[in-house]
Protein backbone atom coordinates (compact mmCIF):
# COMPACT_ATOMS: atom_id res chain seq x y z
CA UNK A 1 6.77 -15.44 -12.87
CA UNK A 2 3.73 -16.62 -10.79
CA UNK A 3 1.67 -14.10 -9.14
CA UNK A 4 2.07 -14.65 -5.46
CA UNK A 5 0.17 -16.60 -3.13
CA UNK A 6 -2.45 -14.67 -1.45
CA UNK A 7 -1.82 -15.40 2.64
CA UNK A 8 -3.49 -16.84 4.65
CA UNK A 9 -3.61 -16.49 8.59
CA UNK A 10 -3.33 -19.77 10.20
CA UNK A 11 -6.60 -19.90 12.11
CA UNK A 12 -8.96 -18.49 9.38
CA UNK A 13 -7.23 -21.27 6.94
CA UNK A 14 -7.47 -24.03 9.26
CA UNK A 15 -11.69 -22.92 9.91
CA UNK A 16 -12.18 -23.06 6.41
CA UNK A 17 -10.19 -26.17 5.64
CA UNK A 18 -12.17 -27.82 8.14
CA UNK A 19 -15.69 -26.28 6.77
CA UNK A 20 -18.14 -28.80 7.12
CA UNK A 21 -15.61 -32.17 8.26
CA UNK A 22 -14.36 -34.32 10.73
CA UNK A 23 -11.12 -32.62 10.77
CA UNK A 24 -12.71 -29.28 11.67
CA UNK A 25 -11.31 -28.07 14.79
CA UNK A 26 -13.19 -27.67 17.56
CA UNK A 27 -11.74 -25.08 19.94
CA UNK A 28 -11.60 -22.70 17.24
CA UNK A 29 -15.37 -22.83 15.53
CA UNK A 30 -17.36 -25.38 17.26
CA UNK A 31 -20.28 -25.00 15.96
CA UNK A 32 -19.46 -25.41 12.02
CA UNK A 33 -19.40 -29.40 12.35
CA UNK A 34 -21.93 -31.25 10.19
CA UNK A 35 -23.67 -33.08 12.78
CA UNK A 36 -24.93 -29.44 14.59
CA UNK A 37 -27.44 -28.89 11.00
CA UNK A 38 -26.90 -27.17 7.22
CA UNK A 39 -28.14 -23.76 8.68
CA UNK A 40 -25.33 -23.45 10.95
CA UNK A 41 -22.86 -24.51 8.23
CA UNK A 42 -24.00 -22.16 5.34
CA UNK A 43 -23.51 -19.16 8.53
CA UNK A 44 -19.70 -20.65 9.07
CA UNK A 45 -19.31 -20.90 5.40
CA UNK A 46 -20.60 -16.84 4.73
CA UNK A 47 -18.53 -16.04 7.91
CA UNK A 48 -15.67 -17.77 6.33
CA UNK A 49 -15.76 -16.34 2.94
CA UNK A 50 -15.93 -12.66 5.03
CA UNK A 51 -12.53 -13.12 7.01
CA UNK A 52 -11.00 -14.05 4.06
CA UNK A 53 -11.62 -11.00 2.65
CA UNK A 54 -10.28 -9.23 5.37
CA UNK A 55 -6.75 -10.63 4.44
CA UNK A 56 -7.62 -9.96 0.80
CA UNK A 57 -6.38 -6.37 1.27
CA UNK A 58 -2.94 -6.79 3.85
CA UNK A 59 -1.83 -9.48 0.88
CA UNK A 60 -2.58 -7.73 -1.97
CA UNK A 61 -0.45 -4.53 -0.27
CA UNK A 62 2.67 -6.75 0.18
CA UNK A 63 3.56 -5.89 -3.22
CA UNK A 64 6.87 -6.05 -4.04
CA UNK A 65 6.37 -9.91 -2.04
CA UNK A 66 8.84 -10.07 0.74
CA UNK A 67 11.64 -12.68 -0.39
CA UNK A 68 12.14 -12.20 -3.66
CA UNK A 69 15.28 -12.40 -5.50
CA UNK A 70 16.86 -9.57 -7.59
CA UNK A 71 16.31 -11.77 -11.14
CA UNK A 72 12.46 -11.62 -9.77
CA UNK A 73 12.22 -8.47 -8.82
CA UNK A 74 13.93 -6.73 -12.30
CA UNK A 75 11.97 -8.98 -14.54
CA UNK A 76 8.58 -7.69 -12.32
CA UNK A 77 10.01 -4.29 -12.88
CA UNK A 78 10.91 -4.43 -16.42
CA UNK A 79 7.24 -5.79 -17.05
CA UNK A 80 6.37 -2.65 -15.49
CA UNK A 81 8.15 -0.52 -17.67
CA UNK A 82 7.50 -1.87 -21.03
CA UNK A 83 3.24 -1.23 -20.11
CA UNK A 84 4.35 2.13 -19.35
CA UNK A 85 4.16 2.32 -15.31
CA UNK A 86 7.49 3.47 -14.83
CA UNK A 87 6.55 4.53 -11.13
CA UNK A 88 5.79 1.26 -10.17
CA UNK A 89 9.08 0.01 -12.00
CA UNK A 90 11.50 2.06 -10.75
CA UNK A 91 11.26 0.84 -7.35
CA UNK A 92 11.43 -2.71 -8.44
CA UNK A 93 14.56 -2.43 -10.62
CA UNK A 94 16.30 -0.11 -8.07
CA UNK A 95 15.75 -2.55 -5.38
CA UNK A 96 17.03 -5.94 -7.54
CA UNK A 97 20.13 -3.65 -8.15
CA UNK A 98 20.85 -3.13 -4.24
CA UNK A 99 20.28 -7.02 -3.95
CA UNK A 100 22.59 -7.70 -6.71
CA UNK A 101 24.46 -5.12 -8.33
CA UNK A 102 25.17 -4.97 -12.33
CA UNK A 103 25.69 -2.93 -14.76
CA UNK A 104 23.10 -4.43 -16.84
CA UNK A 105 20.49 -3.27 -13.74
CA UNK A 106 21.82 -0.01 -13.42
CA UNK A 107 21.43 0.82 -17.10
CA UNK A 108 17.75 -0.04 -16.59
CA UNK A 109 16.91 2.03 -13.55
CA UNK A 110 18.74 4.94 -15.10
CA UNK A 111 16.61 4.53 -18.37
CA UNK A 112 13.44 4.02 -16.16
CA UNK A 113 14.22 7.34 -14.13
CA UNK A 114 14.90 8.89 -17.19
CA UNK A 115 11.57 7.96 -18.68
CA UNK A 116 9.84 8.63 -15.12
CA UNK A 117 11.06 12.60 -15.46
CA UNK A 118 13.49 12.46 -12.48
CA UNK A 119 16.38 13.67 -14.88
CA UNK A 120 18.74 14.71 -12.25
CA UNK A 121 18.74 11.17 -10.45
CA UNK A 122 19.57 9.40 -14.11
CA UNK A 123 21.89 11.59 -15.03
CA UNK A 124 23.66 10.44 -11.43
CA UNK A 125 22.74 6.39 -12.73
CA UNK A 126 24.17 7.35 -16.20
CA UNK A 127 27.20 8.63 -14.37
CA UNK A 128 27.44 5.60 -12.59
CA UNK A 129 27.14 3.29 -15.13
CA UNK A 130 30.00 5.17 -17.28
CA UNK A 131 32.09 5.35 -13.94
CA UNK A 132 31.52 1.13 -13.58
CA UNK A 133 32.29 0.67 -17.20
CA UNK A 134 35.61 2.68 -17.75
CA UNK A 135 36.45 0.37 -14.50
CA UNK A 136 35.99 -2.79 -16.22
CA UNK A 137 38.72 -4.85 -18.23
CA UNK A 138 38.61 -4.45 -22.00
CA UNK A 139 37.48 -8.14 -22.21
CA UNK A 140 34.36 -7.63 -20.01
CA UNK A 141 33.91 -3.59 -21.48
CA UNK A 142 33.15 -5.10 -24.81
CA UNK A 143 29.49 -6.40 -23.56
CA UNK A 144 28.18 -2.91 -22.27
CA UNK A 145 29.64 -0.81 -25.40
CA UNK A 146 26.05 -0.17 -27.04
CA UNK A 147 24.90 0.74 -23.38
CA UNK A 148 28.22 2.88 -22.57
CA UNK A 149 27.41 5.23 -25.77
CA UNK A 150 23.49 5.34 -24.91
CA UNK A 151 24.67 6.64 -21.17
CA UNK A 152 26.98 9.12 -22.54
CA UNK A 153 24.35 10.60 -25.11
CA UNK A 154 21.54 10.39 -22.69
CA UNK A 155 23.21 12.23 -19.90
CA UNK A 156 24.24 14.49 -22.55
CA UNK A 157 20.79 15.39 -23.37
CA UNK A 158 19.29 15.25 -20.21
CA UNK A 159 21.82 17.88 -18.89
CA UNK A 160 19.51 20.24 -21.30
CA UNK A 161 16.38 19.15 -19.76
CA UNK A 162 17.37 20.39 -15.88
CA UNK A 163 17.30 23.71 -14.04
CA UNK A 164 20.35 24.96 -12.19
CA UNK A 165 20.50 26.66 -8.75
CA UNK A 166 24.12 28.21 -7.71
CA UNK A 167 24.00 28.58 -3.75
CA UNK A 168 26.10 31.56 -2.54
CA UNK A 169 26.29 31.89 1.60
CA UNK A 170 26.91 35.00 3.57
CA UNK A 171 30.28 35.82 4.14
CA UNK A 172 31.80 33.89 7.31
CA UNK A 173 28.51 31.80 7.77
CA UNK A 174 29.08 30.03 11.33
CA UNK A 175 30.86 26.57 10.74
CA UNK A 176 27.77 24.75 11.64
CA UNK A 177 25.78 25.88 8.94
CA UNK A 178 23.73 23.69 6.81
CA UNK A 179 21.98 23.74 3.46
CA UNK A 180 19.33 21.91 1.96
CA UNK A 181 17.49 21.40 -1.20
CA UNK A 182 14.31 19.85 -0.86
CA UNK A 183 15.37 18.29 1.83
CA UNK A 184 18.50 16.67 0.65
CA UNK A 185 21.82 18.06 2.32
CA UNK A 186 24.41 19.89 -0.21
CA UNK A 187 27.86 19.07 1.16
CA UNK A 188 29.45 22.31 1.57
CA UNK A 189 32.34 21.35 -0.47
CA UNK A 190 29.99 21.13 -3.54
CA UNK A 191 28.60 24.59 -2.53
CA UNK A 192 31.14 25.92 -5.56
CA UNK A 193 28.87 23.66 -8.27
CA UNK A 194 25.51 24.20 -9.06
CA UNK A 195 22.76 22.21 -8.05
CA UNK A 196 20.99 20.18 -10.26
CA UNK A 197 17.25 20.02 -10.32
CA UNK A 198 14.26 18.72 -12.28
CA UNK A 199 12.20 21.45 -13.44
CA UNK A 200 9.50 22.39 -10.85
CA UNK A 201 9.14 24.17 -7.21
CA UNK A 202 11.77 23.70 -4.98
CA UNK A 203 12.62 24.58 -1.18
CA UNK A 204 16.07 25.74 -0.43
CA UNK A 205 16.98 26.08 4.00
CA UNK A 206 19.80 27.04 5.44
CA UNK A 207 20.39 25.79 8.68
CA UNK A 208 22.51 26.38 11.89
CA UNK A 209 21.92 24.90 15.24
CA UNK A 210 20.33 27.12 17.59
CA UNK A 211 19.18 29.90 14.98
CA UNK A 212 15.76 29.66 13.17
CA UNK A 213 16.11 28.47 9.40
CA UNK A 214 15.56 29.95 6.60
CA UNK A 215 13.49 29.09 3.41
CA UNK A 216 13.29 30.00 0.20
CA UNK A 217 10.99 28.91 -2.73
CA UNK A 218 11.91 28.98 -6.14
CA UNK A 219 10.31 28.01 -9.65
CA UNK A 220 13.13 26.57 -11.95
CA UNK A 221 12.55 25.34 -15.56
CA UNK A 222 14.32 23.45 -18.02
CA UNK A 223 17.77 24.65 -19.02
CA UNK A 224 16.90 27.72 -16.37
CA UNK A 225 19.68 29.14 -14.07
CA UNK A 226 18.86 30.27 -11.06
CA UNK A 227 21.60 32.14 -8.26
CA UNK A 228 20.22 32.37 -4.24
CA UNK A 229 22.41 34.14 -2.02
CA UNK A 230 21.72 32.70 1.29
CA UNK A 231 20.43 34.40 4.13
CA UNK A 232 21.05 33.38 7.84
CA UNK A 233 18.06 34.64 10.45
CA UNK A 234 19.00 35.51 13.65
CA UNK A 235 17.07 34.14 16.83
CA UNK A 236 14.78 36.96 18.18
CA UNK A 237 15.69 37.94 21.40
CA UNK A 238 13.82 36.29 23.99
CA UNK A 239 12.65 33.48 22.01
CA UNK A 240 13.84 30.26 21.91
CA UNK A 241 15.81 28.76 18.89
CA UNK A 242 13.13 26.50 16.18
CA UNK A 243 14.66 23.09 17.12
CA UNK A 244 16.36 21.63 13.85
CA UNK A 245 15.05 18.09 11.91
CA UNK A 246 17.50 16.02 13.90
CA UNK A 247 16.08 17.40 16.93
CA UNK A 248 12.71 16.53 16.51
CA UNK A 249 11.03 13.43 17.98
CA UNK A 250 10.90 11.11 15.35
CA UNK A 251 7.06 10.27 14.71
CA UNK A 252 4.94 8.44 11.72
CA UNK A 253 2.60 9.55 10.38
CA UNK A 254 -1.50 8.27 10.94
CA UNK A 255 -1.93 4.84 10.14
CA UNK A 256 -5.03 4.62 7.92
CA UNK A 257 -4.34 0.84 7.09
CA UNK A 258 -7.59 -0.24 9.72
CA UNK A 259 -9.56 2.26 8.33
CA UNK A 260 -9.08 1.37 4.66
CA UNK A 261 -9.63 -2.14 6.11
CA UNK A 262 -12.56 -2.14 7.99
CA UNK A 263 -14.14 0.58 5.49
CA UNK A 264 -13.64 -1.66 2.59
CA UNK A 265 -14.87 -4.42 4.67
CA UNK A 266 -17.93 -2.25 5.22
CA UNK A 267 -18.78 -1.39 1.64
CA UNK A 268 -18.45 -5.13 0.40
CA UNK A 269 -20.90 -6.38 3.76
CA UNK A 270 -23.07 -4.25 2.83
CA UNK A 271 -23.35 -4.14 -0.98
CA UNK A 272 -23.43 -8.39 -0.85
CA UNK A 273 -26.20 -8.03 2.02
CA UNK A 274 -28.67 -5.88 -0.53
CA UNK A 275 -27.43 -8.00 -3.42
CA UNK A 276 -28.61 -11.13 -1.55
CA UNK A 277 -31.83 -9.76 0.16
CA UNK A 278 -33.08 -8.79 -3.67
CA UNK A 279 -32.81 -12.15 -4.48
CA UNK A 280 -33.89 -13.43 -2.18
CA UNK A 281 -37.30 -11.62 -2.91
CA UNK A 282 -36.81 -12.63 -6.01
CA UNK A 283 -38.21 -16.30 -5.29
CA UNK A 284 -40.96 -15.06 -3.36
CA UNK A 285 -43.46 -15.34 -6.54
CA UNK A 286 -42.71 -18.76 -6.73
CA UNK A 287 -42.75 -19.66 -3.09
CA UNK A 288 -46.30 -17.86 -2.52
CA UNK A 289 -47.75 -20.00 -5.67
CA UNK A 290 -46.85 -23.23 -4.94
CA UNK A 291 -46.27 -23.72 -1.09
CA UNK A 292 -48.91 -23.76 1.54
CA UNK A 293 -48.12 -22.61 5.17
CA UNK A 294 -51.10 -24.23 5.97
CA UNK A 295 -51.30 -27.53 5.04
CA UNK A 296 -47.48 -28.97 6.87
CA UNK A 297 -46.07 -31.95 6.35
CA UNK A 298 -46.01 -34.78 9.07
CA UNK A 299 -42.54 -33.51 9.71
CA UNK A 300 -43.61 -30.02 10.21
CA UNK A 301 -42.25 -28.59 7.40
CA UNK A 302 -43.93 -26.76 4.78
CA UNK A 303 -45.69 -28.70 2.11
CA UNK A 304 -44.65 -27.53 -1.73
CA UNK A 305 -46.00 -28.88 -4.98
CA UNK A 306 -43.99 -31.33 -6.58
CA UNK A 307 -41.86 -30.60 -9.87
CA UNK A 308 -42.84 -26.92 -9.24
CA UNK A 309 -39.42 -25.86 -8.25
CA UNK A 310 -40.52 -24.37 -5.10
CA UNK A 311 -38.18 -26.95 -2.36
CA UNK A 312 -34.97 -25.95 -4.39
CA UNK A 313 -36.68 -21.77 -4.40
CA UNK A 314 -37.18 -22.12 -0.61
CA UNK A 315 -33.97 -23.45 0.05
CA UNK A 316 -32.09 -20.73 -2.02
CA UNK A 317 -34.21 -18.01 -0.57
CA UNK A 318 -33.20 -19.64 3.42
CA UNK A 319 -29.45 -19.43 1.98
CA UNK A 320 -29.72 -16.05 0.90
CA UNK A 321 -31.20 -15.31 3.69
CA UNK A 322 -28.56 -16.14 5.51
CA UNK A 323 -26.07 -14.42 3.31
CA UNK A 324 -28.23 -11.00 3.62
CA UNK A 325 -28.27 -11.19 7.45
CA UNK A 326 -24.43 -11.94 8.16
CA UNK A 327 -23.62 -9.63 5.09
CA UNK A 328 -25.43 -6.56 6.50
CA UNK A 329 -24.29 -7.29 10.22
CA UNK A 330 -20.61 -7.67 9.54
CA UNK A 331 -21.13 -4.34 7.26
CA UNK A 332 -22.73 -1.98 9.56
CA UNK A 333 -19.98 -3.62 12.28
CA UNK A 334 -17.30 -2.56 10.12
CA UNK A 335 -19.12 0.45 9.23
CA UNK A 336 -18.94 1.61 12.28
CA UNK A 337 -15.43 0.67 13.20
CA UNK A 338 -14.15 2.39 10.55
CA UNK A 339 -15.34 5.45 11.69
CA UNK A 340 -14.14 5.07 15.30
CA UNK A 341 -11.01 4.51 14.06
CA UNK A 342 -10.97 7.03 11.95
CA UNK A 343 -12.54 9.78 14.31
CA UNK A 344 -10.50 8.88 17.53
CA UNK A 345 -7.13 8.02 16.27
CA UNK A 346 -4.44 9.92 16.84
CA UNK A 347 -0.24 10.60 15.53
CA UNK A 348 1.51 8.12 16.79
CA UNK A 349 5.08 7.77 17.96
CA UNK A 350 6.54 5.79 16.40
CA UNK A 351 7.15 1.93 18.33
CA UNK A 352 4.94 3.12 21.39
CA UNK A 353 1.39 3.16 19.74
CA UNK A 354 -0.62 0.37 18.15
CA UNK A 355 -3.98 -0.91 17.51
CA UNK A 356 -5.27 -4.38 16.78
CA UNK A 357 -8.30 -5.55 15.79
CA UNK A 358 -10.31 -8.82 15.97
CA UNK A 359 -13.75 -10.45 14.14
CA UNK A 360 -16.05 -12.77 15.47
CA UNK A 361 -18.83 -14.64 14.70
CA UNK A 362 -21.58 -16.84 15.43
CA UNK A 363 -24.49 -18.23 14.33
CA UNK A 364 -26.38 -15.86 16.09
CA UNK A 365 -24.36 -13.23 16.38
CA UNK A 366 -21.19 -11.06 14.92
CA UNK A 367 -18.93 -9.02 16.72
CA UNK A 368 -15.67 -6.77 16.10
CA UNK A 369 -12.96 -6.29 18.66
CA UNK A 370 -10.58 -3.34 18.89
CA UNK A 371 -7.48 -3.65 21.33
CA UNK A 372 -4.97 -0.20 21.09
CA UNK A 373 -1.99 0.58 23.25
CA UNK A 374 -0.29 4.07 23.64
């Protein structure tokens, strides 16, 4: 499959299109036309080159790309999984299965979960896929046999690699009462069953509208079995009851993407600026021995030797030149936005917050715009 498309915004593509040609258009960049002098030009060219980059990063995030189809997405996935990066594949494979469901794509994600060390979520895929198969007709049964077996002996095994936590509540818990492991609700009619777990820390609450909850942290290995009996905390008197999760304001949390942006912008401004200013320098030895300031041409410009190199050394040196000062400027800009954006942002709730940000340049001149809304 074809790597996707970097994108472009309209405006930025349409300025460089239109770099340096009749079709430019004017109301966005006037000042990049030919007829206004190659200075100008080489400034709209650098400025160019430095917007792009600023889309560089939103593109290269939109990974998985929006649109694509489940056959895409599981082949993108599989590639994933056979270089090893099983948490980059797992995504990918679950996602073509919710487009498209098969029994071919569930095998894979359970394998790939498997593989990943979440054992209790493919021992729920294997269990799937053996559910889906003993539902198919003998005709259509005979594809997935090889695949049936596998499932069976792999959630066999993996059963051996889990820990197990048996919940036991309080007697006469009030009806309301909720538990939770790691976060995930246990239905109370599966209270009787233990939990599966992967082996690790885990946080087990118990819940009940208008009483505090109540945690407790356990350490569960493989093949470990672990019994909690449940405890229920009463409200002090007095104080008012810890609002539960679905109570809560829903919020999101600080939205770094500008900063990243801006900061990366930053870092590549400024490292191209110092790149460009050394060589510049760099043709200073040959400039110095074969122009003379003093002696101009009728024209006014400076008069250089002949065959000595020097016209095509001054004209790199003006062009770095150029690169250096827009480099640094649109660094130190960024620089600096990146830590206001950084330093004065706040949490945001969610759809009531946002923050937008805008570049521009000129030929004498670069600028950064911030517009936020709470």
């Amino acid at each position: 499959m074809a790597p996707p498309i970097l994108a472009i915004e309209p405006p930025i593509e349409r300025l460089c299109l239109g770099m340096g040609s009749q079709n430019a258009v004017p109301s966005l960049v006037p000042w990049y036309c030919p007829a206004v002098g190659r200075r100008q030009i080489r400034y709209a060219e650098i400025i160019c080159a430095l917007l792009l980059m600023l889309g560089a990063p939103r593109a290269l995030k939109a990974q998985p790309a929006a649109g694509q189809t489940a056959a895409e997405l599981f082949e993108t996935g599989l590639g994933a999984m056979r270089t090893g990066d099983f948490r980059a594949g797992c995504p990918m494979v679950e996602r073509s299965h919710q487009l498209d469901p098969t029994p071919g794509s569930l095998f894979t994600l359970a394998e790939c979960l498997s593989r990943l060390g979440d054992f209790v979520n493919a021992i729920k895929r294997y269990g799937e896929f053996i559910q889906h198969y003993n539902a198919l007709p003998p005709e259509a049964a005979v594809r997935y046999a090889t695949r049936y077996a596998a499932s069976q002996a792999a959630a066999l095994k993996l059963r051996g690699e889990v820990g197990k936590i048996s919940l036991r509540l309080p007697d006469n818990p009030p009806p309301a009462t909720r538990v939770f492991v790691d976060g995930e609700r246990v239905p109370r009619v599966q209270m009787d069953q233990p939990v599966l777990v992967n082996p690790g820390t885990h946080v087990v609450q118990t819940r009940v509208p208008g009483m505090r909850a109540m945690s407790h942290t356990l350490q569960v290995g493989a093949r470990e079995h672990h019994t909690l009996q449940l405890r229920i905390r009463r409200p002090i008197e007095g104080t008012p009851p810890e609002p539960s999760p679905e109570e809560l304001p829903a919020t999101e949390a600080r939205d770094l993407t500008w900063v990243y942006v801006t900061g990366g912008v930053a870092a590549a401004g400024l490292a191209t600026g110092v790149v460009a200013g050394l060589l510049m320098f760099g043709e200073k030895d040959t400039i110095d021995g074969n122009c003379f300031p003093d002696e101009p041409r009728q024209d006014g410009a400076i008069r250089c030797n002949p065959g000595s190199g020097a016209e095509e050394a001054k004209d790199r040196a003006e062009t770095l030149g150029a690169v250096a000062e827009v480099s640094l400027g649109m660094g130190l800009v960024s620089a600096a936005a990146s830590a206001i954006i950084y330093f004065v942002g706040e949490r945001r709730e969610t759809d009531k917050s946002s923050i937008s940000a805008s570049f521009h340049g000129s030929p004498s001149s670069l600028g950064i715009g911030f517009q936020s809304r709470w």
